[in-house]
PDB file of N, CA and C in Angstrom:
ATOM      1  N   UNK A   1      71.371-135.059 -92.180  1.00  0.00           N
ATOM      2  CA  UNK A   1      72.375-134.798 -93.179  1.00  0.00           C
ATOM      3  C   UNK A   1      71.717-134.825 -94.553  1.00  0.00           C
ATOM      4  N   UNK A   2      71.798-133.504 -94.928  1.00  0.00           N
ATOM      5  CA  UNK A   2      71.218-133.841 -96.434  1.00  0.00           C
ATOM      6  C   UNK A   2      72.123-134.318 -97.800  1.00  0.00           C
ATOM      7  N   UNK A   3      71.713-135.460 -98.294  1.00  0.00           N
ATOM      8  CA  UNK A   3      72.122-136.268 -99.477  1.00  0.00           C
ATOM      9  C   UNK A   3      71.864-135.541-100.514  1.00  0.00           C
ATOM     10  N   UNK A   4      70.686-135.030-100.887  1.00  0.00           N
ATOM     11  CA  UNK A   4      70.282-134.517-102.457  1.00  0.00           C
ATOM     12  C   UNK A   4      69.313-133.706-101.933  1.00  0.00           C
ATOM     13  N   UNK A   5      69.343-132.421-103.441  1.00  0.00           N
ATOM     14  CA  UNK A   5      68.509-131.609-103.499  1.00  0.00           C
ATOM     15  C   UNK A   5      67.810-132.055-104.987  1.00  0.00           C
ATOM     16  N   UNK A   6      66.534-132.453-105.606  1.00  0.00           N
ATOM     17  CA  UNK A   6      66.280-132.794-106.942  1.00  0.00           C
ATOM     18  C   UNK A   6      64.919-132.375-107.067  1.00  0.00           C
ATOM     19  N   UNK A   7      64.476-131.943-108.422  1.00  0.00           N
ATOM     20  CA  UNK A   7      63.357-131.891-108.700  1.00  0.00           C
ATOM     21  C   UNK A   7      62.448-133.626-108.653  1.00  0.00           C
ATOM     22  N   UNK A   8      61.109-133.005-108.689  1.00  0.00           N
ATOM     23  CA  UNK A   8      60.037-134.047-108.654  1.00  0.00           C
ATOM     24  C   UNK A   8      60.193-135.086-109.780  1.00  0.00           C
ATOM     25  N   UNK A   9      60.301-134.422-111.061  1.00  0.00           N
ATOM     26  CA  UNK A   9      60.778-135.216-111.945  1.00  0.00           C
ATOM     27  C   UNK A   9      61.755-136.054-111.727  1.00  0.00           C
ATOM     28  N   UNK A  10      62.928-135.690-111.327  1.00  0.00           N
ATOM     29  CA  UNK A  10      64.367-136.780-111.381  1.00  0.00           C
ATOM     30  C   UNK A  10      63.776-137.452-110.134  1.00  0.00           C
ATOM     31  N   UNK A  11      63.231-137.081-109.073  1.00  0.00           N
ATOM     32  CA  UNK A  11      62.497-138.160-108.510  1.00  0.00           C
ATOM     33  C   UNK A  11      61.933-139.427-109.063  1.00  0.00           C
ATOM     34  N   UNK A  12      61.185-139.043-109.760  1.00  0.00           N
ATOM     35  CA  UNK A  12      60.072-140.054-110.164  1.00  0.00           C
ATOM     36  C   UNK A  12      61.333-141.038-111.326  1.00  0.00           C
ATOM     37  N   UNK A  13      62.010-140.195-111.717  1.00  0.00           N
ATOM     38  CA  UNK A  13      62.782-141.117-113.135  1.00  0.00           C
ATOM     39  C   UNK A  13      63.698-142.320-112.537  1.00  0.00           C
ATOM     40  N   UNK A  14      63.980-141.893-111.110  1.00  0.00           N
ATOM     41  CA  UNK A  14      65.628-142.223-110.553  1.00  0.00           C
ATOM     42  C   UNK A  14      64.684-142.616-108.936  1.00  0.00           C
ATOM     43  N   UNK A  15      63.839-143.054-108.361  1.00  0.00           N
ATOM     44  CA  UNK A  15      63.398-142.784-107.413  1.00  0.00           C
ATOM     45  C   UNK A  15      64.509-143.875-106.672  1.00  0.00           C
ATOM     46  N   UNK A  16      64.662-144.968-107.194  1.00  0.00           N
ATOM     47  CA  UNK A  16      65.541-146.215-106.768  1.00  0.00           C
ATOM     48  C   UNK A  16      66.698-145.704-105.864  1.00  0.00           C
ATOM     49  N   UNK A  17      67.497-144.563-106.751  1.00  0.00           N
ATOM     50  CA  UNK A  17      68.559-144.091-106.538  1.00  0.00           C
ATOM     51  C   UNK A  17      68.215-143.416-104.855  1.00  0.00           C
ATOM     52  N   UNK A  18      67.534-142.393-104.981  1.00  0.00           N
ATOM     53  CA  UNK A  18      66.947-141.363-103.574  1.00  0.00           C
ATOM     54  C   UNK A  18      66.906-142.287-102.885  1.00  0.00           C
ATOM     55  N   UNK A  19      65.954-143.517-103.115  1.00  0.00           N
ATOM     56  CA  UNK A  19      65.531-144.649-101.643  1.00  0.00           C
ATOM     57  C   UNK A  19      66.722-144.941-101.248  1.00  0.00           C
ATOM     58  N   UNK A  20      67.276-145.583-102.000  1.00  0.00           N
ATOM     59  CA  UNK A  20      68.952-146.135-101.642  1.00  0.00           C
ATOM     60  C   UNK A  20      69.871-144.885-100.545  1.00  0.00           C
ATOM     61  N   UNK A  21      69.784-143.489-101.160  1.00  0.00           N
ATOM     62  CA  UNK A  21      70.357-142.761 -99.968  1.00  0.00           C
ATOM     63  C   UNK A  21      69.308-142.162 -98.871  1.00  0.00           C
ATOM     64  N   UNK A  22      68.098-142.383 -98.896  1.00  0.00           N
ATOM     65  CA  UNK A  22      67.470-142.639 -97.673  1.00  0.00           C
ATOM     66  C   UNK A  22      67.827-143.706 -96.773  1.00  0.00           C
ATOM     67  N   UNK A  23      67.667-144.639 -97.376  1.00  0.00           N
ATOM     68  CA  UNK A  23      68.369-145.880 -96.593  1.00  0.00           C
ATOM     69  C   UNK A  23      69.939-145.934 -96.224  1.00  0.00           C
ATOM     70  N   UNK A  24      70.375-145.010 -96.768  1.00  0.00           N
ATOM     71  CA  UNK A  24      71.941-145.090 -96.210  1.00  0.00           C
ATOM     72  C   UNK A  24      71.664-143.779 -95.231  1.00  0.00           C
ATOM     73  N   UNK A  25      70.790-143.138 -94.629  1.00  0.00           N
ATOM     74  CA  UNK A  25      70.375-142.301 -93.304  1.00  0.00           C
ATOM     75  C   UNK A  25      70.555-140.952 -94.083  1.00  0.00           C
ATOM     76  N   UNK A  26      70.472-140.457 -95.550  1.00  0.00           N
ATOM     77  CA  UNK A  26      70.364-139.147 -95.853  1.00  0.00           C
ATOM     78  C   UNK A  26      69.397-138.524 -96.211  1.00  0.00           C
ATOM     79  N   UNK A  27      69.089-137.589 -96.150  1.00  0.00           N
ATOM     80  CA  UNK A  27      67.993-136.538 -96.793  1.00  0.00           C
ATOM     81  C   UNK A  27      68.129-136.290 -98.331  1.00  0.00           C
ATOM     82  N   UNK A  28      66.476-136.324 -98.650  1.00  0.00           N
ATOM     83  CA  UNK A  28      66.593-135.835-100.007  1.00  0.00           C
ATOM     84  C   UNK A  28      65.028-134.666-100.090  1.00  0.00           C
ATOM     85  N   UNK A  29      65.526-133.756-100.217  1.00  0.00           N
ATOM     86  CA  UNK A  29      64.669-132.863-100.461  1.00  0.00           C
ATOM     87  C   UNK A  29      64.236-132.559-102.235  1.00  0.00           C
ATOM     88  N   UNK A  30      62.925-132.280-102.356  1.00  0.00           N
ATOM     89  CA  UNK A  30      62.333-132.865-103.370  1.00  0.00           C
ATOM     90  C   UNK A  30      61.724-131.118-103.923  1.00  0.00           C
ATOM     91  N   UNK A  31      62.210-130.335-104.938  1.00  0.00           N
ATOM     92  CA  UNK A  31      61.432-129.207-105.386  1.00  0.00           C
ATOM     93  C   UNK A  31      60.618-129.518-106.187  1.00  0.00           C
ATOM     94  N   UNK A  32      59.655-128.459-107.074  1.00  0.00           N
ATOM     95  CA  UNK A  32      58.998-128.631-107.858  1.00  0.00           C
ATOM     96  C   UNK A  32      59.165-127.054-108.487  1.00  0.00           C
ATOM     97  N   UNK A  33      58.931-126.847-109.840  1.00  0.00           N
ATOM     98  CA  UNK A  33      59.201-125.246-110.040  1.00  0.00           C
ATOM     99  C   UNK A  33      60.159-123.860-109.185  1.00  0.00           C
ATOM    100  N   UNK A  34      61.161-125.298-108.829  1.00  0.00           N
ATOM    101  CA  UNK A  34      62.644-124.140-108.007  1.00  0.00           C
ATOM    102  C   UNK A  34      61.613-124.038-106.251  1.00  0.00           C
ATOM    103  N   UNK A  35      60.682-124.778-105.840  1.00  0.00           N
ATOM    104  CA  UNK A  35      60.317-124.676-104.418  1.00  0.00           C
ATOM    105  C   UNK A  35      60.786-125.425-103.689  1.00  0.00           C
ATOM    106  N   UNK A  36      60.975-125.916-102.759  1.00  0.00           N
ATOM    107  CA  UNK A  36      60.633-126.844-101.798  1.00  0.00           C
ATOM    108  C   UNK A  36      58.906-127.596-101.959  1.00  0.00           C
ATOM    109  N   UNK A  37      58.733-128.721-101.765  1.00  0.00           N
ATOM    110  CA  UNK A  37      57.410-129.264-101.774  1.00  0.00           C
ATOM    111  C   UNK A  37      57.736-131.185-100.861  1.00  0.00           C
ATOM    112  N   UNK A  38      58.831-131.331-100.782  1.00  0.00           N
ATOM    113  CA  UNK A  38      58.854-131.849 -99.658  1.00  0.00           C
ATOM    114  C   UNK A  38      60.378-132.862 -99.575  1.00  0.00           C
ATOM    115  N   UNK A  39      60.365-133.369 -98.429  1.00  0.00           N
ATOM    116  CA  UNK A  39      61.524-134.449 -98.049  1.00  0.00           C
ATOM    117  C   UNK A  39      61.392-135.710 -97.566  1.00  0.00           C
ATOM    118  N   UNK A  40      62.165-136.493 -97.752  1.00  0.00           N
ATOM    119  CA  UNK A  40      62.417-138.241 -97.551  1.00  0.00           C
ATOM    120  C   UNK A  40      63.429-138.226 -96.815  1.00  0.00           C
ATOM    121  N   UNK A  41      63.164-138.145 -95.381  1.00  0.00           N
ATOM    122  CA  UNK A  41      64.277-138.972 -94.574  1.00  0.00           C
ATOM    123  C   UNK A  41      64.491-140.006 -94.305  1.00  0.00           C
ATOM    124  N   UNK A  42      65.340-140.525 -93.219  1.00  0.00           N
ATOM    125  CA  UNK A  42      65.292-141.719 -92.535  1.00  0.00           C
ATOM    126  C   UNK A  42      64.350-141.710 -91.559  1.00  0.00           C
ATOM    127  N   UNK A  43      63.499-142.750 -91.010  1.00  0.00           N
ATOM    128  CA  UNK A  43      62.599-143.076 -90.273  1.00  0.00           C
ATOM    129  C   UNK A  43      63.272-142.641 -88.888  1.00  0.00           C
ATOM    130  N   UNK A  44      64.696-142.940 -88.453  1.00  0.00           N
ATOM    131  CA  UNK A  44      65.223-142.807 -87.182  1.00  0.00           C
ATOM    132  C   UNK A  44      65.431-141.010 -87.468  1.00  0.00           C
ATOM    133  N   UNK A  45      65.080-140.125 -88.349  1.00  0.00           N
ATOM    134  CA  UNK A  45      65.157-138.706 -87.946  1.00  0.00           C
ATOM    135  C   UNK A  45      63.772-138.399 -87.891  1.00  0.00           C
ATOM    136  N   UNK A  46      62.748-139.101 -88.304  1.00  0.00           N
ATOM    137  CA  UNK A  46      61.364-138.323 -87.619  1.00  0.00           C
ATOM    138  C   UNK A  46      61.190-138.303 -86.406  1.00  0.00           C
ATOM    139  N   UNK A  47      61.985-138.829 -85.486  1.00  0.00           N
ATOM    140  CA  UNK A  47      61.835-139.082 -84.360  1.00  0.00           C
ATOM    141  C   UNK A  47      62.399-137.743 -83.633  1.00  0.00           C
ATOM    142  N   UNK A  48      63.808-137.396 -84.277  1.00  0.00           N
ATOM    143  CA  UNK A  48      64.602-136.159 -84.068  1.00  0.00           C
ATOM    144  C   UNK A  48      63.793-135.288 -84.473  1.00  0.00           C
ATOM    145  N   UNK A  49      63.293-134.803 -85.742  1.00  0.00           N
ATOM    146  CA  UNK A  49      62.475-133.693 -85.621  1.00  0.00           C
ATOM    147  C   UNK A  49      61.100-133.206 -84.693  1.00  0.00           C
ATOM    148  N   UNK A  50      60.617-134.509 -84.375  1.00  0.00           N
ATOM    149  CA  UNK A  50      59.126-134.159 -83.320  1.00  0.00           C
ATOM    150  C   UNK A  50      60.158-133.649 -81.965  1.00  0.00           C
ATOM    151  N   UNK A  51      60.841-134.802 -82.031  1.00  0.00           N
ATOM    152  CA  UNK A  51      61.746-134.159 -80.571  1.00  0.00           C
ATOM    153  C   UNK A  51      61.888-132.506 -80.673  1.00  0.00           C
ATOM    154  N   UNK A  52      62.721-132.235 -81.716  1.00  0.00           N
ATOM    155  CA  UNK A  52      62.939-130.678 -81.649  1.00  0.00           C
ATOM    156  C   UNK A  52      61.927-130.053 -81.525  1.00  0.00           C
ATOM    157  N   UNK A  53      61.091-130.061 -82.182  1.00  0.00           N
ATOM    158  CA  UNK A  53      59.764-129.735 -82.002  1.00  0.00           C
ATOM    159  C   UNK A  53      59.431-129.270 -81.453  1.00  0.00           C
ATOM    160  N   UNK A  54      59.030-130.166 -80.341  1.00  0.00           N
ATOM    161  CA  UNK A  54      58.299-129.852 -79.099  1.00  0.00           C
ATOM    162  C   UNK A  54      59.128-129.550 -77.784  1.00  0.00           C
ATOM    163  N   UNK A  55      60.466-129.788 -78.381  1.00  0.00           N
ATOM    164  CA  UNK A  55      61.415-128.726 -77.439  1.00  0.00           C
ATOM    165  C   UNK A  55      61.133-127.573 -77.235  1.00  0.00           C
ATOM    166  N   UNK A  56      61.063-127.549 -78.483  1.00  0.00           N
ATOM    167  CA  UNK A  56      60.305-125.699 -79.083  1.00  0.00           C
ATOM    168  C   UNK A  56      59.462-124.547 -78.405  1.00  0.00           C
ATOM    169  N   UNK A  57      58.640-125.820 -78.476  1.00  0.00           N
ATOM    170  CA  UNK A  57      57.302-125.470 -77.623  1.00  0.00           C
ATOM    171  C   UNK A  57      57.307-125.879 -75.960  1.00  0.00           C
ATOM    172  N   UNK A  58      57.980-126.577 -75.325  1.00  0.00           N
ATOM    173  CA  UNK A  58      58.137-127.009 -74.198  1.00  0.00           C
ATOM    174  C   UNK A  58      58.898-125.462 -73.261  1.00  0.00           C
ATOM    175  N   UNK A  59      60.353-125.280 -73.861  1.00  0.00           N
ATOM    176  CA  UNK A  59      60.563-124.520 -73.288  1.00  0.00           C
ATOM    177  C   UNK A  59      60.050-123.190 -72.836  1.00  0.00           C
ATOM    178  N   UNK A  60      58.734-123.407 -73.916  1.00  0.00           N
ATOM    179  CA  UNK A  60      58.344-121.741 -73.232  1.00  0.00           C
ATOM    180  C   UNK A  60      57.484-121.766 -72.156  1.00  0.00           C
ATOM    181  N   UNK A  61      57.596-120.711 -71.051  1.00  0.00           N
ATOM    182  CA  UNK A  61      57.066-120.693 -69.784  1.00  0.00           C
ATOM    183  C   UNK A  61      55.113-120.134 -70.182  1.00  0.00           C
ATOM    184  N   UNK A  62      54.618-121.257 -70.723  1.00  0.00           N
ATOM    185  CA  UNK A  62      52.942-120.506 -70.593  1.00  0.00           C
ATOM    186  C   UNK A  62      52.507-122.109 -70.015  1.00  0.00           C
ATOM    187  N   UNK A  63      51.037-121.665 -69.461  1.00  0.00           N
ATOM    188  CA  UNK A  63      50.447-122.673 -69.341  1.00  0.00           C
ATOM    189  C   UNK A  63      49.751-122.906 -69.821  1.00  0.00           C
ATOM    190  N   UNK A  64      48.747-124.372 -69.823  1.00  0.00           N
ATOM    191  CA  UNK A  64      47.975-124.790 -71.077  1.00  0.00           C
ATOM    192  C   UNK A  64      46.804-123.848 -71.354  1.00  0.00           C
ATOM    193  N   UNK A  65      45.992-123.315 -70.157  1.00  0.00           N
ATOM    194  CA  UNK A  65      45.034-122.378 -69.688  1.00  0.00           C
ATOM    195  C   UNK A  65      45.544-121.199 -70.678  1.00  0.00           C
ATOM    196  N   UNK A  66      46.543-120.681 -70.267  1.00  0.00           N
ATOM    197  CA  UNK A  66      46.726-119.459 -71.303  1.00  0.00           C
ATOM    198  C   UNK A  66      47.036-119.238 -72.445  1.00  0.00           C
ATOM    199  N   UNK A  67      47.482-120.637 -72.885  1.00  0.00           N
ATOM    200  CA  UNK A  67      47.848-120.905 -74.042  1.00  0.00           C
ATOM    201  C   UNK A  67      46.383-121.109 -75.007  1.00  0.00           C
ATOM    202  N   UNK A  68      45.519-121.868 -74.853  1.00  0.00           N
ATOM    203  CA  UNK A  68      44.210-122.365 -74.879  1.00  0.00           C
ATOM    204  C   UNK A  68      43.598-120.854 -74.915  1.00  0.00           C
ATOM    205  N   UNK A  69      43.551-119.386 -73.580  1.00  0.00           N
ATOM    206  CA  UNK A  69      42.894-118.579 -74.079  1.00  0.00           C
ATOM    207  C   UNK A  69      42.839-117.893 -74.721  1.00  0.00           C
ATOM    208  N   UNK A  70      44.255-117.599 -75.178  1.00  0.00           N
ATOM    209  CA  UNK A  70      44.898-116.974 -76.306  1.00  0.00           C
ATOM    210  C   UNK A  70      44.428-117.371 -77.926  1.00  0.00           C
ATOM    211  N   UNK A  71      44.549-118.684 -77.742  1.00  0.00           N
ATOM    212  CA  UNK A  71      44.205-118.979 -79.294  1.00  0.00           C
ATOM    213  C   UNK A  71      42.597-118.815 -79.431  1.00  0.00           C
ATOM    214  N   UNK A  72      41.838-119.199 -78.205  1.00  0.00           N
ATOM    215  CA  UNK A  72      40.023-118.740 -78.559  1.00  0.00           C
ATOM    216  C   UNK A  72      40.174-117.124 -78.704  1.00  0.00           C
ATOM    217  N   UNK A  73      40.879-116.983 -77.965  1.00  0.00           N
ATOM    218  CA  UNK A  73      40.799-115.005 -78.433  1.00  0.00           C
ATOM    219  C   UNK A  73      40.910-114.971 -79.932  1.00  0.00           C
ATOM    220  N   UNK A  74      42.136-115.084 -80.352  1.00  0.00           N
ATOM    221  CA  UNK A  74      42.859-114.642 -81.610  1.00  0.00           C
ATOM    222  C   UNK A  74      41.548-115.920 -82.246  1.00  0.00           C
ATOM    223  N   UNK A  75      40.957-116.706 -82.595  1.00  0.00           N
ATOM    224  CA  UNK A  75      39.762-117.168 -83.379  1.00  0.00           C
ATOM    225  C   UNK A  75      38.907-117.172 -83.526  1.00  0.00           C
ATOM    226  N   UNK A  76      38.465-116.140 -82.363  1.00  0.00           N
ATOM    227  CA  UNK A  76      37.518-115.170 -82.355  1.00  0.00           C
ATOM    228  C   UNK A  76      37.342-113.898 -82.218  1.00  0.00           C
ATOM    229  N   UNK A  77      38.354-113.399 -82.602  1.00  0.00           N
ATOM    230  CA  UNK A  77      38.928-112.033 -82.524  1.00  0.00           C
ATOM    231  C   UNK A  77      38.390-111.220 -81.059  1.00  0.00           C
ATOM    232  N   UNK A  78      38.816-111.684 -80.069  1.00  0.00           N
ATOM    233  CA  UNK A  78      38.204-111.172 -78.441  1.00  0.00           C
ATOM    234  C   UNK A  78      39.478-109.922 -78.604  1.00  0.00           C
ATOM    235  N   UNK A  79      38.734-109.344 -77.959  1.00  0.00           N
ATOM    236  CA  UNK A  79      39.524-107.934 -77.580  1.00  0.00           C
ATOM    237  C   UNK A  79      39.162-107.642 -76.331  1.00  0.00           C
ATOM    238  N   UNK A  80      40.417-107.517 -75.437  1.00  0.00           N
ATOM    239  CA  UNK A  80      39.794-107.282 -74.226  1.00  0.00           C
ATOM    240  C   UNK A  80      39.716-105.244 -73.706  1.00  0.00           C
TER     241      UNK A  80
END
């Protein structure tokens, strides 16, 4: 659940404030020059995002073998 969207600055001025709604389990995503450059969650959602994650990657039907030859191809540009 995201709590705040704020620049780096009001970060740094107000950081007290952000921790406080981290600790109440919200997101605060942090821009810099109108970007994204990063976020402060709760510790109990890093857990949720690796999960998704590697859901991600789980569900797809390859195996490690082909997965593995694929990427030495494409980093070494193999052409078969």
């Amino acid at each position: 659940m995201i709590g705040a969207k704020t620049t780096a600055t009001e970060m740094q001025n107000n950081f007290g404030r952000y921790l406080n709604m981290v600790m109440a389990g919200r997101e605060v995503i942090v821009t810099k020059n109108g970007k994204e450059v990063g976020r402060f969650i709760p510790k109990d959602a890093v857990i949720s995002y690796l999960t998704d994650s590697l859901a991600g990657i789980l569900k797809q039907d390859v195996s490690l073998e082909d997965a593995k030859d694929t990427m030495l191809r494409e980093k070494y540009e193999i052409i078969d």
